[in-house]
N, C-alpha and C. Protein backbone atom coordinates (compact mmCIF):
# COMPACT_ATOMS: atom_id res chain seq x y z
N UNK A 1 -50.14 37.63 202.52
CA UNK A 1 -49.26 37.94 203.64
C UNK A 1 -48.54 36.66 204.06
N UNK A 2 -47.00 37.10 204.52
CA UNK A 2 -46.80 35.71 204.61
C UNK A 2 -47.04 35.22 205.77
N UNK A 3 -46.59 33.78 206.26
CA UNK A 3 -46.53 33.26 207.67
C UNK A 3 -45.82 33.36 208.44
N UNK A 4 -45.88 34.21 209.83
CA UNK A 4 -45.01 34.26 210.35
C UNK A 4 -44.70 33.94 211.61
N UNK A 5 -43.49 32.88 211.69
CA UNK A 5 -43.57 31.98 212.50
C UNK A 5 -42.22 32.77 213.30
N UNK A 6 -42.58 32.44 215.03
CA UNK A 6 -41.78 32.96 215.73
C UNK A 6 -40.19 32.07 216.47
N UNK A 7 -39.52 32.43 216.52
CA UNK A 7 -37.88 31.65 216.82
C UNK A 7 -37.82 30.49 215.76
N UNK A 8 -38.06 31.25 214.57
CA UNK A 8 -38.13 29.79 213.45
C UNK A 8 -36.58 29.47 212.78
N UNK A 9 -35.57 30.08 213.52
CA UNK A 9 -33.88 29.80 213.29
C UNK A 9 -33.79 28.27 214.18
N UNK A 10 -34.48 28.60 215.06
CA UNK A 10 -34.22 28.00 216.74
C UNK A 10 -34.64 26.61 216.25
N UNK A 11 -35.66 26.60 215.53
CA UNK A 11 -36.93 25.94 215.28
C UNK A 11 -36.16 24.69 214.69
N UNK A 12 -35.31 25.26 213.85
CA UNK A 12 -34.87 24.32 212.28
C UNK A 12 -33.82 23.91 212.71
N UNK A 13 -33.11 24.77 213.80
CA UNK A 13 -31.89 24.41 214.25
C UNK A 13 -32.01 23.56 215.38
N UNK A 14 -33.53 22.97 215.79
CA UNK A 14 -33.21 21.88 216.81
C UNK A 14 -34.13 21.11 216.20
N UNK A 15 -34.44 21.29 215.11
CA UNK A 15 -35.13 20.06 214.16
C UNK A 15 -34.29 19.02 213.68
N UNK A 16 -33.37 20.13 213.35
CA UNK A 16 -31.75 19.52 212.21
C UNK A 16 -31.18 19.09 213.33
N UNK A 17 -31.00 18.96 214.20
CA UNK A 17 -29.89 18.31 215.37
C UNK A 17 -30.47 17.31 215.75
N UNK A 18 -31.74 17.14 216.04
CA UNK A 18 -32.88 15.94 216.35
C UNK A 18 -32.38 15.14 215.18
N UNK A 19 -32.84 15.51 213.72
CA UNK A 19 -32.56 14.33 213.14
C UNK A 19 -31.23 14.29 212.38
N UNK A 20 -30.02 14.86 212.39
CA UNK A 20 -29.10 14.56 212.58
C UNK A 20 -28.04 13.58 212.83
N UNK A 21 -29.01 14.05 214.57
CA UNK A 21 -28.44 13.27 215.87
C UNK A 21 -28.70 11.95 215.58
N UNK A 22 -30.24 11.69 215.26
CA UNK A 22 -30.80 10.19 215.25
C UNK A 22 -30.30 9.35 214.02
N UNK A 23 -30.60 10.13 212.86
CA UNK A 23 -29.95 9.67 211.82
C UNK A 23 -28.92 9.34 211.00
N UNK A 24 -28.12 10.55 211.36
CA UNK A 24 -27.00 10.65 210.78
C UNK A 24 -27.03 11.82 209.12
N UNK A 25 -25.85 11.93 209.13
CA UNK A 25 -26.14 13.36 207.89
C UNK A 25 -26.96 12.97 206.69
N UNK A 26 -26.03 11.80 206.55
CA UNK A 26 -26.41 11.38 205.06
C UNK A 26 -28.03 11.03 204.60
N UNK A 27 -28.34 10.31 205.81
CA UNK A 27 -30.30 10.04 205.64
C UNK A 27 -31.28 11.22 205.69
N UNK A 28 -30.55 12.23 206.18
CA UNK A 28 -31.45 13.30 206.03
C UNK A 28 -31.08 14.34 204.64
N UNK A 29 -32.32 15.07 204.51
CA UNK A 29 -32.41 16.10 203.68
C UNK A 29 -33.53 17.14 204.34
N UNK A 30 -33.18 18.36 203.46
CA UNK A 30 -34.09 19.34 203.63
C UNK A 30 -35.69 18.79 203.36
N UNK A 31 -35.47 18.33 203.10
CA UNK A 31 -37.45 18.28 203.04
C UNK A 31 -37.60 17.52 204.56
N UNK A 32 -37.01 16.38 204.90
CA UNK A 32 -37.33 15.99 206.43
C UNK A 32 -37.03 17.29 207.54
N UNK A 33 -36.27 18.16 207.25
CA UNK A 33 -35.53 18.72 208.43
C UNK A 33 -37.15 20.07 208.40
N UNK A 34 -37.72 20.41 206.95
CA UNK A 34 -38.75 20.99 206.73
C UNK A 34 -40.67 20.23 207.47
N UNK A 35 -39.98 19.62 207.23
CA UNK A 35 -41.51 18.57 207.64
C UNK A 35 -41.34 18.90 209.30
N UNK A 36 -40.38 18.71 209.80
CA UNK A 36 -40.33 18.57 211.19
C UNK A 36 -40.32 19.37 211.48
N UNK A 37 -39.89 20.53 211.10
CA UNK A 37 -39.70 22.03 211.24
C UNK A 37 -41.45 22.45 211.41
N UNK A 38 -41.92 21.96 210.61
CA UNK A 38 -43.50 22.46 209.67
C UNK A 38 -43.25 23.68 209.15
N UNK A 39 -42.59 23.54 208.14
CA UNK A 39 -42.73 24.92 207.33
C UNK A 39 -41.90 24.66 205.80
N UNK A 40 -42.11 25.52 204.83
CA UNK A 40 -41.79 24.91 203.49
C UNK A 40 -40.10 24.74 203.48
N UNK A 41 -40.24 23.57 202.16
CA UNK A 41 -38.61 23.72 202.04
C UNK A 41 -38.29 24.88 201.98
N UNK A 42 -38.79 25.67 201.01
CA UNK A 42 -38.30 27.09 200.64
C UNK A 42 -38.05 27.98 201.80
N UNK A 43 -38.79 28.00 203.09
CA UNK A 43 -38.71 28.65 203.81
C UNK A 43 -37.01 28.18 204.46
N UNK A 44 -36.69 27.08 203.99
CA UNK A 44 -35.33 26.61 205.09
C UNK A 44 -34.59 27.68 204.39
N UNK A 45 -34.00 27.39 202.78
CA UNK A 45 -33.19 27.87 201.93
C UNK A 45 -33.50 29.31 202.00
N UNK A 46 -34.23 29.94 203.06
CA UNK A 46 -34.08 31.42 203.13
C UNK A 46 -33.29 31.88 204.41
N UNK A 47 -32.88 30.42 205.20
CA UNK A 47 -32.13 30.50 206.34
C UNK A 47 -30.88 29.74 205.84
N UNK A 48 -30.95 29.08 205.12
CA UNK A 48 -29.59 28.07 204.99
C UNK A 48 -29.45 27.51 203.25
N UNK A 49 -28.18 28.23 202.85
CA UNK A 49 -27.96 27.69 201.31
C UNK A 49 -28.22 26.21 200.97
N UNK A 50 -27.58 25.30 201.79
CA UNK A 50 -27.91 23.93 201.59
C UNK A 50 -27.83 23.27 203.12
N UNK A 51 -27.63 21.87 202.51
CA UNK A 51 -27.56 21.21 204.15
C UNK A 51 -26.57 20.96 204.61
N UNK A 52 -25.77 21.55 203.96
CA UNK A 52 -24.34 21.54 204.39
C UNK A 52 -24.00 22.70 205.15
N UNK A 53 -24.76 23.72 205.06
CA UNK A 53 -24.13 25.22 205.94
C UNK A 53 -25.07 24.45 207.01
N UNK A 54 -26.30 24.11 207.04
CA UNK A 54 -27.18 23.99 208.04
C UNK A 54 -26.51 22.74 209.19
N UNK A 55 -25.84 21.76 208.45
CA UNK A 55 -24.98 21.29 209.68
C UNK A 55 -24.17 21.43 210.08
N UNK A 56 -23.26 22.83 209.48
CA UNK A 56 -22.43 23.10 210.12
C UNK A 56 -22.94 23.88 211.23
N UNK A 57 -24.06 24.62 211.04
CA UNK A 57 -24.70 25.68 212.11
C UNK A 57 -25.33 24.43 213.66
N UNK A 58 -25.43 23.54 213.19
CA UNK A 58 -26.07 22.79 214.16
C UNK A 58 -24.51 22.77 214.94
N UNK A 59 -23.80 21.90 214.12
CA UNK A 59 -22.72 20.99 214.53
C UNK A 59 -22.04 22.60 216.23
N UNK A 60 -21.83 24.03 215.41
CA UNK A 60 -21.05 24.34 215.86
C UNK A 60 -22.26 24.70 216.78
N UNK A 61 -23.40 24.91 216.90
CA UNK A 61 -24.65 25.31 218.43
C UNK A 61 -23.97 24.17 219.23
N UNK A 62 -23.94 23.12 218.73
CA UNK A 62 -24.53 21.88 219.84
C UNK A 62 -22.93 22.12 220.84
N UNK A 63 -21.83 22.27 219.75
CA UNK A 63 -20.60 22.16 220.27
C UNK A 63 -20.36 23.44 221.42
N UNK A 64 -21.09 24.03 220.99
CA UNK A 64 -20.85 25.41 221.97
C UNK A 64 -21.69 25.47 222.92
N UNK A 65 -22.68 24.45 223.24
CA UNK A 65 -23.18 24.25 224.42
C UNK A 65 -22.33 23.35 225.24
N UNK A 66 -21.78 21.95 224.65
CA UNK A 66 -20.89 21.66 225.57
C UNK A 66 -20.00 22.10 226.00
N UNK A 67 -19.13 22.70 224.88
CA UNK A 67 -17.94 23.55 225.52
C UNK A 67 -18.63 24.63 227.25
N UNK A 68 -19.57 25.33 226.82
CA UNK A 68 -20.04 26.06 227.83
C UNK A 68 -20.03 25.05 229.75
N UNK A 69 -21.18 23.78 229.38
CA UNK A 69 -21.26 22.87 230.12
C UNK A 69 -19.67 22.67 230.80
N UNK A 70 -18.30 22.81 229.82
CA UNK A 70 -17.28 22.07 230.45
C UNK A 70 -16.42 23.06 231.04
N UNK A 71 -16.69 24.90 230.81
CA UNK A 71 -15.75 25.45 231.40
C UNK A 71 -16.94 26.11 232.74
N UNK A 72 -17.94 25.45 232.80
CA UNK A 72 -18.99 25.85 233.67
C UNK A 72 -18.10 24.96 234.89
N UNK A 73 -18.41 23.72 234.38
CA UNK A 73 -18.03 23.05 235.79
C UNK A 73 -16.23 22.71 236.28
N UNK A 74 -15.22 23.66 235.02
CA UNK A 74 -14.31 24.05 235.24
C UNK A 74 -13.95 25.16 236.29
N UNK A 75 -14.94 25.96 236.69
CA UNK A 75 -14.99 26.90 237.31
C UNK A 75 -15.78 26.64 239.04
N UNK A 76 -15.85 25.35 239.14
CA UNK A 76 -16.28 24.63 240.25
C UNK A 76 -15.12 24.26 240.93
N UNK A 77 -15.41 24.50 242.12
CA UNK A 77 -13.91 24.47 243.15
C UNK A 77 -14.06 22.93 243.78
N UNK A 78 -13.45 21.84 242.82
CA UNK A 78 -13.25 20.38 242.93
C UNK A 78 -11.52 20.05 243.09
N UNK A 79 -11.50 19.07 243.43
CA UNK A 79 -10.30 18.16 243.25
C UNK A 79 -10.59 17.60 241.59
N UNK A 80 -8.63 17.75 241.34
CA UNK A 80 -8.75 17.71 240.21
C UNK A 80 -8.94 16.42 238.77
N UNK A 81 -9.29 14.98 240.09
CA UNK A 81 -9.62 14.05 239.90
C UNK A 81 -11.71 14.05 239.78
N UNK A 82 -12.12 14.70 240.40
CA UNK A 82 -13.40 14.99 240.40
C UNK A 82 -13.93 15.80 239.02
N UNK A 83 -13.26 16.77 238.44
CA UNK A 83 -13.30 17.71 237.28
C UNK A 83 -13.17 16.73 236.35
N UNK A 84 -12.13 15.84 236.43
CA UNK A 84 -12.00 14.95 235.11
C UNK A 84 -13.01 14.43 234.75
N UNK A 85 -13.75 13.23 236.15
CA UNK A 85 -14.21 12.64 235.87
C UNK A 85 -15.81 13.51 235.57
N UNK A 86 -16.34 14.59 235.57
CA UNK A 86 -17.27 15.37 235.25
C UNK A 86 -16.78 15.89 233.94
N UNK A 87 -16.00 16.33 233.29
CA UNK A 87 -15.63 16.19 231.98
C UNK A 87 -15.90 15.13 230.96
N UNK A 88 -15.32 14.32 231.70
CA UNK A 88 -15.84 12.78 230.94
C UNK A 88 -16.94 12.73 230.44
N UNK A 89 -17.72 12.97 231.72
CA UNK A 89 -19.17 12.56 231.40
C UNK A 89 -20.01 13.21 230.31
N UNK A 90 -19.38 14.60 230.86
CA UNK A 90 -20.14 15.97 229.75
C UNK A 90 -20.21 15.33 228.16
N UNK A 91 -18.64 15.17 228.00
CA UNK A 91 -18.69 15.03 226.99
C UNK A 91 -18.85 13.79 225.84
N UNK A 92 -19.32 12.13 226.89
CA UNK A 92 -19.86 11.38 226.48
C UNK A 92 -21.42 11.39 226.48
N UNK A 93 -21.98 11.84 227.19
CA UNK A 93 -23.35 12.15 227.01
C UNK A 93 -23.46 13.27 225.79
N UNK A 94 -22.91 14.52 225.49
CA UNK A 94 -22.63 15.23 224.40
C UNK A 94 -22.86 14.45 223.38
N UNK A 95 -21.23 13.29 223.34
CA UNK A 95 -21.83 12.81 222.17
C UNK A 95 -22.48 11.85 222.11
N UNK A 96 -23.30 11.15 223.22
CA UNK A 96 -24.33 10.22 222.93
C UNK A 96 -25.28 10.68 222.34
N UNK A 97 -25.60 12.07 223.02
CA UNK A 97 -27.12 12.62 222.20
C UNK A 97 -27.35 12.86 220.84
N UNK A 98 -25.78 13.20 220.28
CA UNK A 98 -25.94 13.60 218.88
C UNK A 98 -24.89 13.14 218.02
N UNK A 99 -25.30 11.08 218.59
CA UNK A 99 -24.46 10.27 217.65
C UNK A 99 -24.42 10.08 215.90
N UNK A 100 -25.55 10.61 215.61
CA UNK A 100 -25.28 10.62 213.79
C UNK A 100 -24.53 11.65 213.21
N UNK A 101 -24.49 12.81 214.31
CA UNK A 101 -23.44 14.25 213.93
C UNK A 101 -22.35 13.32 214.08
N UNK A 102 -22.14 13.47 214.86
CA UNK A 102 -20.64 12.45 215.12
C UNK A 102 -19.68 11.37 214.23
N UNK A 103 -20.89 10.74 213.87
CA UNK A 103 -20.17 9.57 212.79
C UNK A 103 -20.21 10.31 211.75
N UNK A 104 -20.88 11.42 211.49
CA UNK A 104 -21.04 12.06 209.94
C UNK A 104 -19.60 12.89 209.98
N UNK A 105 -19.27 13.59 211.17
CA UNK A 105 -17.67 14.12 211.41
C UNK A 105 -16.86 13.51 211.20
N UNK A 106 -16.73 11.85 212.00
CA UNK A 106 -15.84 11.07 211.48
C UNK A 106 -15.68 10.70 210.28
N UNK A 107 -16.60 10.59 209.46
CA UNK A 107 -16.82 10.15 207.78
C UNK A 107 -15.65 11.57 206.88
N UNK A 108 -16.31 12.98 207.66
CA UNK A 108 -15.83 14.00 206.75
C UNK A 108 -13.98 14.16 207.27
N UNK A 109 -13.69 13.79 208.47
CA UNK A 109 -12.21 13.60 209.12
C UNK A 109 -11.45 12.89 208.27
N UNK A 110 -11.93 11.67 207.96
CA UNK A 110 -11.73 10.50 206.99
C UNK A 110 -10.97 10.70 205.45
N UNK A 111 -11.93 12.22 204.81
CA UNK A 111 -12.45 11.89 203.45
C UNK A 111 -11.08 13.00 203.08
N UNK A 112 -10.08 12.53 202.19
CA UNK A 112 -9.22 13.71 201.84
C UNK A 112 -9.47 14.98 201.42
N UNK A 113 -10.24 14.80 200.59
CA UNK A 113 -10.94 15.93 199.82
C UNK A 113 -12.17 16.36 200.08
N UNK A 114 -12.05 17.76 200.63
CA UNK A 114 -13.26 18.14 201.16
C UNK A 114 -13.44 19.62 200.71
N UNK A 115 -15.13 19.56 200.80
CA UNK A 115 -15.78 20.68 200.20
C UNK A 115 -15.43 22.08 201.43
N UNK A 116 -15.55 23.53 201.11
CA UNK A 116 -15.77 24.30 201.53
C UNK A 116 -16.88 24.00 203.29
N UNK A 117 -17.55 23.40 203.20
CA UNK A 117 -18.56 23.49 204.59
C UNK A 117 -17.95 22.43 205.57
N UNK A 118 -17.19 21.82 204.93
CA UNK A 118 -16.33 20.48 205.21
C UNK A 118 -14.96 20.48 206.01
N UNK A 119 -14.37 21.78 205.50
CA UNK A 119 -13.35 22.48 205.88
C UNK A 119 -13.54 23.24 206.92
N UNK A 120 -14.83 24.17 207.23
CA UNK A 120 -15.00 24.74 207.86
C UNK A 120 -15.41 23.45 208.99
N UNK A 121 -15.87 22.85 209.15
CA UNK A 121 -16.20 21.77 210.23
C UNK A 121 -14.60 21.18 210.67
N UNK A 122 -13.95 20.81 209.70
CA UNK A 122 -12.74 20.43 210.93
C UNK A 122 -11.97 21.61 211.34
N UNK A 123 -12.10 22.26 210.81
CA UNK A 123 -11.26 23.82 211.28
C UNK A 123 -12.06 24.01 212.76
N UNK A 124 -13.40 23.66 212.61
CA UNK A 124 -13.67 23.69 214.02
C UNK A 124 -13.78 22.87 215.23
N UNK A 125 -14.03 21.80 214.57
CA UNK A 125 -12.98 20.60 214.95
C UNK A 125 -11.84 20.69 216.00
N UNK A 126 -11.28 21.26 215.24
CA UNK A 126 -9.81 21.64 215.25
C UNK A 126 -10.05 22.52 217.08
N UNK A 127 -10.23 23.51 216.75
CA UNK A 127 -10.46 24.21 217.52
C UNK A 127 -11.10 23.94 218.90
N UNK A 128 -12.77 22.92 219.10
CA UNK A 128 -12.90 22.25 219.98
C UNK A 128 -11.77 21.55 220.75
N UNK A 129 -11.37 20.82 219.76
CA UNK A 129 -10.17 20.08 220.70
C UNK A 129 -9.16 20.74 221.22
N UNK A 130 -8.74 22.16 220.91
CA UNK A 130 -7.69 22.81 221.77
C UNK A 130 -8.78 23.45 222.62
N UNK A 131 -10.29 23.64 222.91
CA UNK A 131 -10.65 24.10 223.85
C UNK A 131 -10.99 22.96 224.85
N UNK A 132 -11.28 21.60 224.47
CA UNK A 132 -11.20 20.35 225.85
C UNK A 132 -9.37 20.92 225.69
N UNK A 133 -8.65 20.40 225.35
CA UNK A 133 -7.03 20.43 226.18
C UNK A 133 -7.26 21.01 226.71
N UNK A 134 -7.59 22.07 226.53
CA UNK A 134 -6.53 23.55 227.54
C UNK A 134 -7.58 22.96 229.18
N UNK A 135 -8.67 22.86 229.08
CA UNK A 135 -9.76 22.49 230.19
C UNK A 135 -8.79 21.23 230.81
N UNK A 136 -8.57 20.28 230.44
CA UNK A 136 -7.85 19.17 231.15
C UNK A 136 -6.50 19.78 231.24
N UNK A 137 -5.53 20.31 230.71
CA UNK A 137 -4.37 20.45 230.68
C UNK A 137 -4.59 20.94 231.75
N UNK A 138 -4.92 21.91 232.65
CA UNK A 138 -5.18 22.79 233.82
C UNK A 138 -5.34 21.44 235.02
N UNK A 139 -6.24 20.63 234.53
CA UNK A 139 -6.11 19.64 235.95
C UNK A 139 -5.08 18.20 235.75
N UNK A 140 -4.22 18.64 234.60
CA UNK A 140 -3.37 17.61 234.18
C UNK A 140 -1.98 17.74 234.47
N UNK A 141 -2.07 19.30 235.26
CA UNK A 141 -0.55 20.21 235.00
C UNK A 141 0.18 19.79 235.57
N UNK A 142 0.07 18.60 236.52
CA UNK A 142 0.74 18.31 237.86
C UNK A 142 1.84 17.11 237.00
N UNK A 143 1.06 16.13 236.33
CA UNK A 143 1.91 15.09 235.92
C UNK A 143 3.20 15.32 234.91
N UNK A 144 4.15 14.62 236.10
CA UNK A 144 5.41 14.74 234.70
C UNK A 144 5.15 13.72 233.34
N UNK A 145 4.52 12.86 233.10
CA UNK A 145 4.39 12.57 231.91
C UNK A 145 3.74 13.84 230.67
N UNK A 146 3.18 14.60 231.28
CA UNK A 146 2.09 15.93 230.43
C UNK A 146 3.50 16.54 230.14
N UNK A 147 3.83 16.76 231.45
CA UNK A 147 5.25 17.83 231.40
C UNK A 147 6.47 17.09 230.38
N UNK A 148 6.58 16.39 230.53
CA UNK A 148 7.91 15.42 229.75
C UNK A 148 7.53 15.92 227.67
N UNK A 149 5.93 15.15 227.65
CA UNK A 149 5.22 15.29 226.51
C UNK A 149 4.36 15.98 226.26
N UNK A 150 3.78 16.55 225.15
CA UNK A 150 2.45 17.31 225.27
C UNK A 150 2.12 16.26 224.57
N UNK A 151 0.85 15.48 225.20
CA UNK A 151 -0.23 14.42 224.95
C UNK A 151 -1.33 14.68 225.13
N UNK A 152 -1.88 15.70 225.69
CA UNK A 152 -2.78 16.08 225.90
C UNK A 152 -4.14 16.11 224.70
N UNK A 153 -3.44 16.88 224.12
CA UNK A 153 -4.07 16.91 222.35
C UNK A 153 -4.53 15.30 222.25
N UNK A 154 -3.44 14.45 222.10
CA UNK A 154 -3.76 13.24 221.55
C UNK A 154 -5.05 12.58 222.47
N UNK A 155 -4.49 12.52 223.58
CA UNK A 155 -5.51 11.76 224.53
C UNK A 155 -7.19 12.81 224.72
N UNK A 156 -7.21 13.85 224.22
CA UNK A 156 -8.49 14.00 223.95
C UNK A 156 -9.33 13.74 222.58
N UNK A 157 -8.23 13.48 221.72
CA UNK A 157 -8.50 12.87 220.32
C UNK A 157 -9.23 11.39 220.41
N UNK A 158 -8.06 10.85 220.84
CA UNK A 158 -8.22 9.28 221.34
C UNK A 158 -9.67 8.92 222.08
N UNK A 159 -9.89 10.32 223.33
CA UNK A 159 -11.07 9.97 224.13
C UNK A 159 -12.21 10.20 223.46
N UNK A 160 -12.05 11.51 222.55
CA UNK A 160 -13.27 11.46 221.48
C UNK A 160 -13.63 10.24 220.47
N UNK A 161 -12.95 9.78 219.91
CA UNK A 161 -12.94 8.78 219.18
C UNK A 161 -13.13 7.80 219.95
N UNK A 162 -12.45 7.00 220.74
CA UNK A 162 -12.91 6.38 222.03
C UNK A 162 -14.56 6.22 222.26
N UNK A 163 -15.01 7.46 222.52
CA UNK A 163 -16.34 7.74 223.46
C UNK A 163 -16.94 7.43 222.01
N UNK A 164 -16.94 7.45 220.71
CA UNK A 164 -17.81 7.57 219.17
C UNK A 164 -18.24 5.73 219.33
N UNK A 165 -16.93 4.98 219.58
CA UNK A 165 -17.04 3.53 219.32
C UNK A 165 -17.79 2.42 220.59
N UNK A 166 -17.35 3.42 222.15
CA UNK A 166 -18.03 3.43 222.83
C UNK A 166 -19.47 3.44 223.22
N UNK A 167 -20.23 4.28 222.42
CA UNK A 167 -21.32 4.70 222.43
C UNK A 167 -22.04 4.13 221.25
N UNK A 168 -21.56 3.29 220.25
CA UNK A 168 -21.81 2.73 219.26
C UNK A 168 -22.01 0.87 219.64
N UNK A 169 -20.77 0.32 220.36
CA UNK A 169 -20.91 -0.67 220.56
C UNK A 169 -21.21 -1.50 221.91
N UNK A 170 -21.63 -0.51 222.94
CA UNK A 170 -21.48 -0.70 223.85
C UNK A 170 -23.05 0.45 225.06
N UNK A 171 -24.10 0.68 224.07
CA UNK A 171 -24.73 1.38 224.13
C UNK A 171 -25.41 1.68 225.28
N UNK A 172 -25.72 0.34 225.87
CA UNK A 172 -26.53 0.22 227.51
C UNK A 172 -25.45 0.06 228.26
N UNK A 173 -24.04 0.52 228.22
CA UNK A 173 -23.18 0.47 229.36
C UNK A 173 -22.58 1.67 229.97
N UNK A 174 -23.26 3.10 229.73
CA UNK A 174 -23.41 4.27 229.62
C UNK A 174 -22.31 4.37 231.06
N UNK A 175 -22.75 3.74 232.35
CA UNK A 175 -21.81 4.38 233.38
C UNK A 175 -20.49 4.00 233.41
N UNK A 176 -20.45 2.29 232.78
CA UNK A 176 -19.14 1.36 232.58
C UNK A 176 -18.18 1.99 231.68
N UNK A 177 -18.75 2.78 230.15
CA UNK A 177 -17.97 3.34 229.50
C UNK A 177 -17.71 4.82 230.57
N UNK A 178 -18.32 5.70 230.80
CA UNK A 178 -17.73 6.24 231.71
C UNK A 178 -16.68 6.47 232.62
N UNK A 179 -16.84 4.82 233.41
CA UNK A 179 -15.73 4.77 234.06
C UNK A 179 -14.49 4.08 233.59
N UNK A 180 -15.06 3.66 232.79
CA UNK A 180 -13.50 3.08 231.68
C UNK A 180 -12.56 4.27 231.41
N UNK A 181 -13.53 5.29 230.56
CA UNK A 181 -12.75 6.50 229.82
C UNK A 181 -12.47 7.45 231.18
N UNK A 182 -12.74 7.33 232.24
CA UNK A 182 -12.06 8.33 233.22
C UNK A 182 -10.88 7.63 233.52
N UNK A 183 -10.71 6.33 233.95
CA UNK A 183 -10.04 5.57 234.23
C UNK A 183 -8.36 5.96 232.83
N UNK A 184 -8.81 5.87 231.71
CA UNK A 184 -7.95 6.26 231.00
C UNK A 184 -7.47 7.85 231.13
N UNK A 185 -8.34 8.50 231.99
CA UNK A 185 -7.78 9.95 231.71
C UNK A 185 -6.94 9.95 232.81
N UNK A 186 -7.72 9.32 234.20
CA UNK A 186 -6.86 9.33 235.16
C UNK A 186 -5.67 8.92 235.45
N UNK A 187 -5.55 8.10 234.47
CA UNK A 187 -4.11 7.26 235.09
C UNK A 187 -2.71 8.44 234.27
N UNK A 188 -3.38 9.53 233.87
CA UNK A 188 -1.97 10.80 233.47
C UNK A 188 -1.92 11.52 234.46
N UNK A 189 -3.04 11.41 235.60
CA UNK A 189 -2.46 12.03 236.66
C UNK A 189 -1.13 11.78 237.55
């Protein structure tokens, strides 16, 4: 009979984001993401073809919790200098927690040629970033520079990438980068 282990999707899918997050894509494999899991390799590959669908499944959970986090406190009746700077934060702590996803995105952003699971990650990519715009564009609507240009796109590009090098070189300055990168969002108000 076999073993049967209960929320064991849940299980693998916050095993794989743990070490992921810590590691980065490339240092891991299925047998670590199994060990931590406690359960056989074989048992992963009955949830996930390789480790490439499996980070995309992480990549797009983790992303869809922040997104949630940012139209949560979009829906908070603030000044629209207050929203920003709670945006900010969301989404540098986001990606502080799960800095090896991150650089492993930037690596696959990078790489011209990309595989099928690869594609599907900036396609969603893609997509994240028109769901931060549209969230700032709403408390951005006021400035004629937004109005003149649509920058919006860019400057959440910039802030993502921004917050990656941020959080890389600058690691114990968690509130300073903060207020740096609001400071850059704010001044399009």
């Amino acid at each position: 009979m076999p073993k049967i282990i209960k929320n064991i999707e849940e299980k693998i899918s916050n095993a794989a984001m743990e070490l992921f997050g810590e590691y980065g894509y490339e240092s891991i494999d299925m047998k670590h993401i199994a060990q931590k899991t406690g359960v056989a390799v074989g048992t992963l590959y009955n949830y996930y073809t390789n480790k490439s669908e499996l980070f995309l499944e992480v990549f797009r959970l983790n992303w869809n919790e922040t997104l949630f986090k940012l139209k949560e406190e979009g829906k908070i009746n603030k000044e629209s200098r207050e929203k920003l700077k709670a945006y900010v934060k969301i989404l540098y702590e986001s990606l502080e927690n799960r800095k090896g996803i991150s650089e492993a995105i930037f690596k696959i952003s990078c790489n011209k040629q990309k595989n099928n699971v690869e594609k599907h990650i900036i396609y969603f990519t893609e997509e994240i970033v028109l769901n931060i715009r549209d969230l700032f564009q709403r408390e951005l609507s006021e400035s004629n520079f937004i109005k003149e240009y649509d920058v919006v796109t860019r400057l959440i590009e910039m802030l993502l990438s921004t917050m990656s090098v941020l959080i890389e070189n600058h690691e114990d300055e968690k509130e300073v980068n903060i207020q740096f990168l609001y400071t850059i969002v704010s001044s399009f108000l």
